[in-house]
C-alpha atoms as a PDB file:
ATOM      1  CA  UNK A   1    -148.669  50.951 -20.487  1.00  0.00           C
ATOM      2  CA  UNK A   2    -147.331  47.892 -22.742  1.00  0.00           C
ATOM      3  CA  UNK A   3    -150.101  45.848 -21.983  1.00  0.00           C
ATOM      4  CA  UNK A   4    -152.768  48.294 -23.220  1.00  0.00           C
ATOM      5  CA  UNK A   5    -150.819  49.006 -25.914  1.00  0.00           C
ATOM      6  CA  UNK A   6    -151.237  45.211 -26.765  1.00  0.00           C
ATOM      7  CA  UNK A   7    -154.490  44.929 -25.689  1.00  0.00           C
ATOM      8  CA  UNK A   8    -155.163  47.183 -28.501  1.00  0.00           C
ATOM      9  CA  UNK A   9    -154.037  44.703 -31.133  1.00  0.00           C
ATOM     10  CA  UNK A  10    -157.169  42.820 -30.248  1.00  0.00           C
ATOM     11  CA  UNK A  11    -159.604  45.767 -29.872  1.00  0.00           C
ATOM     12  CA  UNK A  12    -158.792  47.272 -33.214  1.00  0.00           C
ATOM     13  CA  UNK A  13    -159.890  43.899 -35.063  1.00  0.00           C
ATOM     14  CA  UNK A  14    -162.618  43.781 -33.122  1.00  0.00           C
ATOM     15  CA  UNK A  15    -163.795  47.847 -33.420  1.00  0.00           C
ATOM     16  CA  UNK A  16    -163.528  47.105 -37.366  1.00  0.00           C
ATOM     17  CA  UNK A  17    -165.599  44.323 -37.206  1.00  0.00           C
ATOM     18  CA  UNK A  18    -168.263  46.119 -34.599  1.00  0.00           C
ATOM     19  CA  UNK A  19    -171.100  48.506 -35.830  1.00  0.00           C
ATOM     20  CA  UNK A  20    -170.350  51.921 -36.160  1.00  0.00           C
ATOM     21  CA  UNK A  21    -173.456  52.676 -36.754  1.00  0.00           C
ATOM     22  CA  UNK A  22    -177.093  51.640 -38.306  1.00  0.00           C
ATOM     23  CA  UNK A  23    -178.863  53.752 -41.326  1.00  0.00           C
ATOM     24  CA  UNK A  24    -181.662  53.205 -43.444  1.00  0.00           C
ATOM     25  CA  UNK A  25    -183.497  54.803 -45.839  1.00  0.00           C
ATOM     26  CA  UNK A  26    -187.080  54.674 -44.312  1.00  0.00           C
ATOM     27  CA  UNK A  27    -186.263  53.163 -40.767  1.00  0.00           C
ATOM     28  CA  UNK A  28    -189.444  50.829 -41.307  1.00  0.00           C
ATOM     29  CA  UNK A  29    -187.645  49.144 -43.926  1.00  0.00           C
ATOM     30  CA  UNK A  30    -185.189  47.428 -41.298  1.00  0.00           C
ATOM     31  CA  UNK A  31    -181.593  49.302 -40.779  1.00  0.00           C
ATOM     32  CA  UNK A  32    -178.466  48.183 -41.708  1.00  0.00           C
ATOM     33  CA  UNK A  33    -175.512  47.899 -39.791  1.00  0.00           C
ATOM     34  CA  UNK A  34    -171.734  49.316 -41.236  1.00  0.00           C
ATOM     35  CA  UNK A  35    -168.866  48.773 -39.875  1.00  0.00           C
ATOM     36  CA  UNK A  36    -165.660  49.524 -40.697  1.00  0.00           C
ATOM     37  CA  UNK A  37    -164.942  46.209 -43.055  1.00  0.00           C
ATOM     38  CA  UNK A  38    -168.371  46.382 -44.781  1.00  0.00           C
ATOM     39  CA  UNK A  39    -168.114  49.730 -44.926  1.00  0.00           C
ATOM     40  CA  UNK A  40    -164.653  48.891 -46.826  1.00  0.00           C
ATOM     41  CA  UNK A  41    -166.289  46.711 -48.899  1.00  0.00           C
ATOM     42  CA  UNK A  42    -169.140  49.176 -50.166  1.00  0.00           C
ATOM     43  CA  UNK A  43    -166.199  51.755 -51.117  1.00  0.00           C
ATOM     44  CA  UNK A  44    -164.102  49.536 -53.189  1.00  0.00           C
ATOM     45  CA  UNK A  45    -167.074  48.549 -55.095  1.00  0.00           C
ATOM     46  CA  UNK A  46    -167.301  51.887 -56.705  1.00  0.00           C
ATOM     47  CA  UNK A  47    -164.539  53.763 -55.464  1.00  0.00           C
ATOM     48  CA  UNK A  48    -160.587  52.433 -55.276  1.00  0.00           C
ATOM     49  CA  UNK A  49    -159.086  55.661 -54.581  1.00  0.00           C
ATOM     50  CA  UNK A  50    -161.291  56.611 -51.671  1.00  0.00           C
ATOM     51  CA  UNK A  51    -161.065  52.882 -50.863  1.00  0.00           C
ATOM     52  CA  UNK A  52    -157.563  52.869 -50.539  1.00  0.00           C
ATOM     53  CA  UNK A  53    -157.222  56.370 -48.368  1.00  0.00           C
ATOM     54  CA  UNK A  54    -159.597  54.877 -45.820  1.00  0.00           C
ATOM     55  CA  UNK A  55    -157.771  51.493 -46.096  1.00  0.00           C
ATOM     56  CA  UNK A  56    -154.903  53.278 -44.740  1.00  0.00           C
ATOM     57  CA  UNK A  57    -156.768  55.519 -42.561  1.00  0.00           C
ATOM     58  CA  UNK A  58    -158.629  53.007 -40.197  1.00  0.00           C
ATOM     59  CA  UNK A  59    -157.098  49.722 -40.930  1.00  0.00           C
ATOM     60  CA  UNK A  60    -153.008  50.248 -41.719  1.00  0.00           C
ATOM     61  CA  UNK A  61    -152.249  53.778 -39.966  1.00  0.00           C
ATOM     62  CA  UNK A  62    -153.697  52.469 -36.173  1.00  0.00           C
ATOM     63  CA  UNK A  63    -152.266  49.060 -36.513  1.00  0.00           C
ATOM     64  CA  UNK A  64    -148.626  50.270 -37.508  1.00  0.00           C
ATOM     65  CA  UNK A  65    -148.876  53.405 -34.788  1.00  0.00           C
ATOM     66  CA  UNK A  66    -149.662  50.130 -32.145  1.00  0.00           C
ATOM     67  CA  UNK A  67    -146.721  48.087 -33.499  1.00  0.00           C
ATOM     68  CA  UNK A  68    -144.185  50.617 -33.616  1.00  0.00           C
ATOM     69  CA  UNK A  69    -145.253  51.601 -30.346  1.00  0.00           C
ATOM     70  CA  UNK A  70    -144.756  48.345 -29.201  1.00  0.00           C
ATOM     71  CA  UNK A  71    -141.968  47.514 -30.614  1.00  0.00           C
ATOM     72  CA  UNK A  72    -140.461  50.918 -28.983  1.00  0.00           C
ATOM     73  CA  UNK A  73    -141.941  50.116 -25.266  1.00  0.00           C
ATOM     74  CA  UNK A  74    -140.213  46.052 -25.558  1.00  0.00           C
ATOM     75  CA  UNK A  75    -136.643  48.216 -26.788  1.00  0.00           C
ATOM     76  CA  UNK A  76    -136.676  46.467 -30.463  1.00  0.00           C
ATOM     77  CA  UNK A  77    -137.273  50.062 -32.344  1.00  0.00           C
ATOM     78  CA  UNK A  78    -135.251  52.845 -31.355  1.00  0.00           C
ATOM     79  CA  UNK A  79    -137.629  55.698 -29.864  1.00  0.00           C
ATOM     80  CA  UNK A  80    -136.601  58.339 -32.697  1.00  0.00           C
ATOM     81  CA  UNK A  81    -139.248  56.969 -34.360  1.00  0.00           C
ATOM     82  CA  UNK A  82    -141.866  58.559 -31.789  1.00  0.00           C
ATOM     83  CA  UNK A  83    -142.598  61.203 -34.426  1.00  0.00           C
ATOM     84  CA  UNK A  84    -143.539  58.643 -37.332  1.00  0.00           C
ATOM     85  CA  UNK A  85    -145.743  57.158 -35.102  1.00  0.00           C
ATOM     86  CA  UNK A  86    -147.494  60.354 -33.775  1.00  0.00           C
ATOM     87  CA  UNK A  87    -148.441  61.422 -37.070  1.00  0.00           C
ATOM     88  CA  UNK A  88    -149.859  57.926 -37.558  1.00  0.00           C
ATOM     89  CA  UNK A  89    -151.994  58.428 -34.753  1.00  0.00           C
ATOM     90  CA  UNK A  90    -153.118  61.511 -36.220  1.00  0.00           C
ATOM     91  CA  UNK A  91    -154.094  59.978 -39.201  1.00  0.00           C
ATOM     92  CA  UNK A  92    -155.741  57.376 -37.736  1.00  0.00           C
ATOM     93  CA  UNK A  93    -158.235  60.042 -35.878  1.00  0.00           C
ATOM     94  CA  UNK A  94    -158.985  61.478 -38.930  1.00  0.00           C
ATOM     95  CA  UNK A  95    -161.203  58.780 -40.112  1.00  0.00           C
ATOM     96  CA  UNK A  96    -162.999  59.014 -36.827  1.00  0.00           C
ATOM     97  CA  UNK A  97    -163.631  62.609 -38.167  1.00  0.00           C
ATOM     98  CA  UNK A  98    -164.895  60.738 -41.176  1.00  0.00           C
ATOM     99  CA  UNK A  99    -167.421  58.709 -39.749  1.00  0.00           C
ATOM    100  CA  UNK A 100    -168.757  61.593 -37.161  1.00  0.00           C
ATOM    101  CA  UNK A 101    -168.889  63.549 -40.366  1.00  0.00           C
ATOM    102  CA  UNK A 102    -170.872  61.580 -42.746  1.00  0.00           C
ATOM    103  CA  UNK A 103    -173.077  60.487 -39.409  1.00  0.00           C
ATOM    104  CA  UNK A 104    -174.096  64.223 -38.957  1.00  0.00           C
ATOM    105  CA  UNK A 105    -174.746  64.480 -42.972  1.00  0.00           C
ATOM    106  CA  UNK A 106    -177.173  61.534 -43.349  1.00  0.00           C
ATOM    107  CA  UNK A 107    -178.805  62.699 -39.913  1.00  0.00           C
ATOM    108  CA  UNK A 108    -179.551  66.401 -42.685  1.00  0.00           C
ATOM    109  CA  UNK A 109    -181.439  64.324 -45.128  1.00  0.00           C
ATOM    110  CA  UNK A 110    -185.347  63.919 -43.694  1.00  0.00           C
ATOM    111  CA  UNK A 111    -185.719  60.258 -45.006  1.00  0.00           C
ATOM    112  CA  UNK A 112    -182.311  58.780 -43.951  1.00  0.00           C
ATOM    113  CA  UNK A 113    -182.296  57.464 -40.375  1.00  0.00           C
ATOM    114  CA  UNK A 114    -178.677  56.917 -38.866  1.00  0.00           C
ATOM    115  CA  UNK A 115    -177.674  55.867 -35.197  1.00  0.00           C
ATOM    116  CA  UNK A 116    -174.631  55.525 -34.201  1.00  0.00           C
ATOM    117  CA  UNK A 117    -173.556  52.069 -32.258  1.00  0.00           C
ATOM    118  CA  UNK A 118    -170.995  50.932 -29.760  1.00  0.00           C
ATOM    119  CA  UNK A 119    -168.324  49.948 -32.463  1.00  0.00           C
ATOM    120  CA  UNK A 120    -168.045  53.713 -33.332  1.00  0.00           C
ATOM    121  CA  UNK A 121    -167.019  54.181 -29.352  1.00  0.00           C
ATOM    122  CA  UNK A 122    -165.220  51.305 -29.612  1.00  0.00           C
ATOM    123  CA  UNK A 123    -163.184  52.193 -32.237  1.00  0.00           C
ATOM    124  CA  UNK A 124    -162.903  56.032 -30.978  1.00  0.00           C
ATOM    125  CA  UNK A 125    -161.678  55.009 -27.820  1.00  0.00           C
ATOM    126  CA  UNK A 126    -158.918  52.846 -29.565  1.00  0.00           C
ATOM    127  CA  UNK A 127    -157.829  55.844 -31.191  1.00  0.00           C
ATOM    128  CA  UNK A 128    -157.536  58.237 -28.196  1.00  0.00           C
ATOM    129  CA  UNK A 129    -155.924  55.426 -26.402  1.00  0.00           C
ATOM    130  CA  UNK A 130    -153.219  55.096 -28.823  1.00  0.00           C
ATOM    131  CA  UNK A 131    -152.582  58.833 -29.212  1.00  0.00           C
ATOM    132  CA  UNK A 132    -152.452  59.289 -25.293  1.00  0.00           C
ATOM    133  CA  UNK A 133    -150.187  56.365 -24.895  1.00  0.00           C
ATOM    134  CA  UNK A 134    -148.517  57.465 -27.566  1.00  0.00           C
ATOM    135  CA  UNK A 135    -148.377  60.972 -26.098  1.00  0.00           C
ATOM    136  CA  UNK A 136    -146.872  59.249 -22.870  1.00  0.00           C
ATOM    137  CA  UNK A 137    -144.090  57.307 -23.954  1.00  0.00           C
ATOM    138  CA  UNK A 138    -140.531  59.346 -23.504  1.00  0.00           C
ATOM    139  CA  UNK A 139    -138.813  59.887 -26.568  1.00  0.00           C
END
């Protein structure tokens, strides 16, 4: 269980980087890909605030839930931090919730064309990774 917990300090990188999923406006105008990062970068071009709360969300909140876990499993955190780091994990699903969410919005509107793309499942499957390994670590 260690080592996928530290194999998940590459994946996230990687799931951020990776498309979550392609939209366009009229899909014979091309479709761009958003991931996480660019997807970053659009929101803190016209709004910080939300910037910052998915910052946290799908960047800091994983990535710290891994660590402490790690640090925990390798006996250099005491485990009665478990909690903390559950409600990390949480977090960190919520902005899968996000991204599901605003997928099933733009798929309303009749000329915006959105598929998803493996980073989403990528980055899904880091989160539900590091809440079930979370989930089986002893306290």
């Amino acid at each position: 269980m260690r080592w996928l917990n530290l194999c998940l300090l590459v994946l996230f990188p990687i799931a951020w980087f990776a498309p979550l999923m392609r939209a366009a406006l009229l899909p014979i105008f091309g479709m761009d890909e958003i991931s996480v990062i660019t997807g970053l970068q659009s929101l803190w071009q016209s709004d910080a605030v939300l910037a910052l709360l998915v910052t946290f969300l799908a960047v800091f909140a994983p990535y710290a839930k891994v660590i402490g876990l790690a640090l925990v499993q390798f006996g250099l955190l005491a485990p009665r931090v478990m909690p903390a780091l559950h409600v990390l994990g949480k977090l960190a699903m919520a902005d899968v919730f996000l991204v599901a969410l605003y997928i099933v919005l733009a798929k309303g509107f009749g000329m915006v064309t959105v598929e998803t793309a493996w980073g989403l499942y990528l980055f899904s499957a880091c989160i539900l990774t590091s809440l079930f390994l979370g989930w089986r670590q002893p306290h």
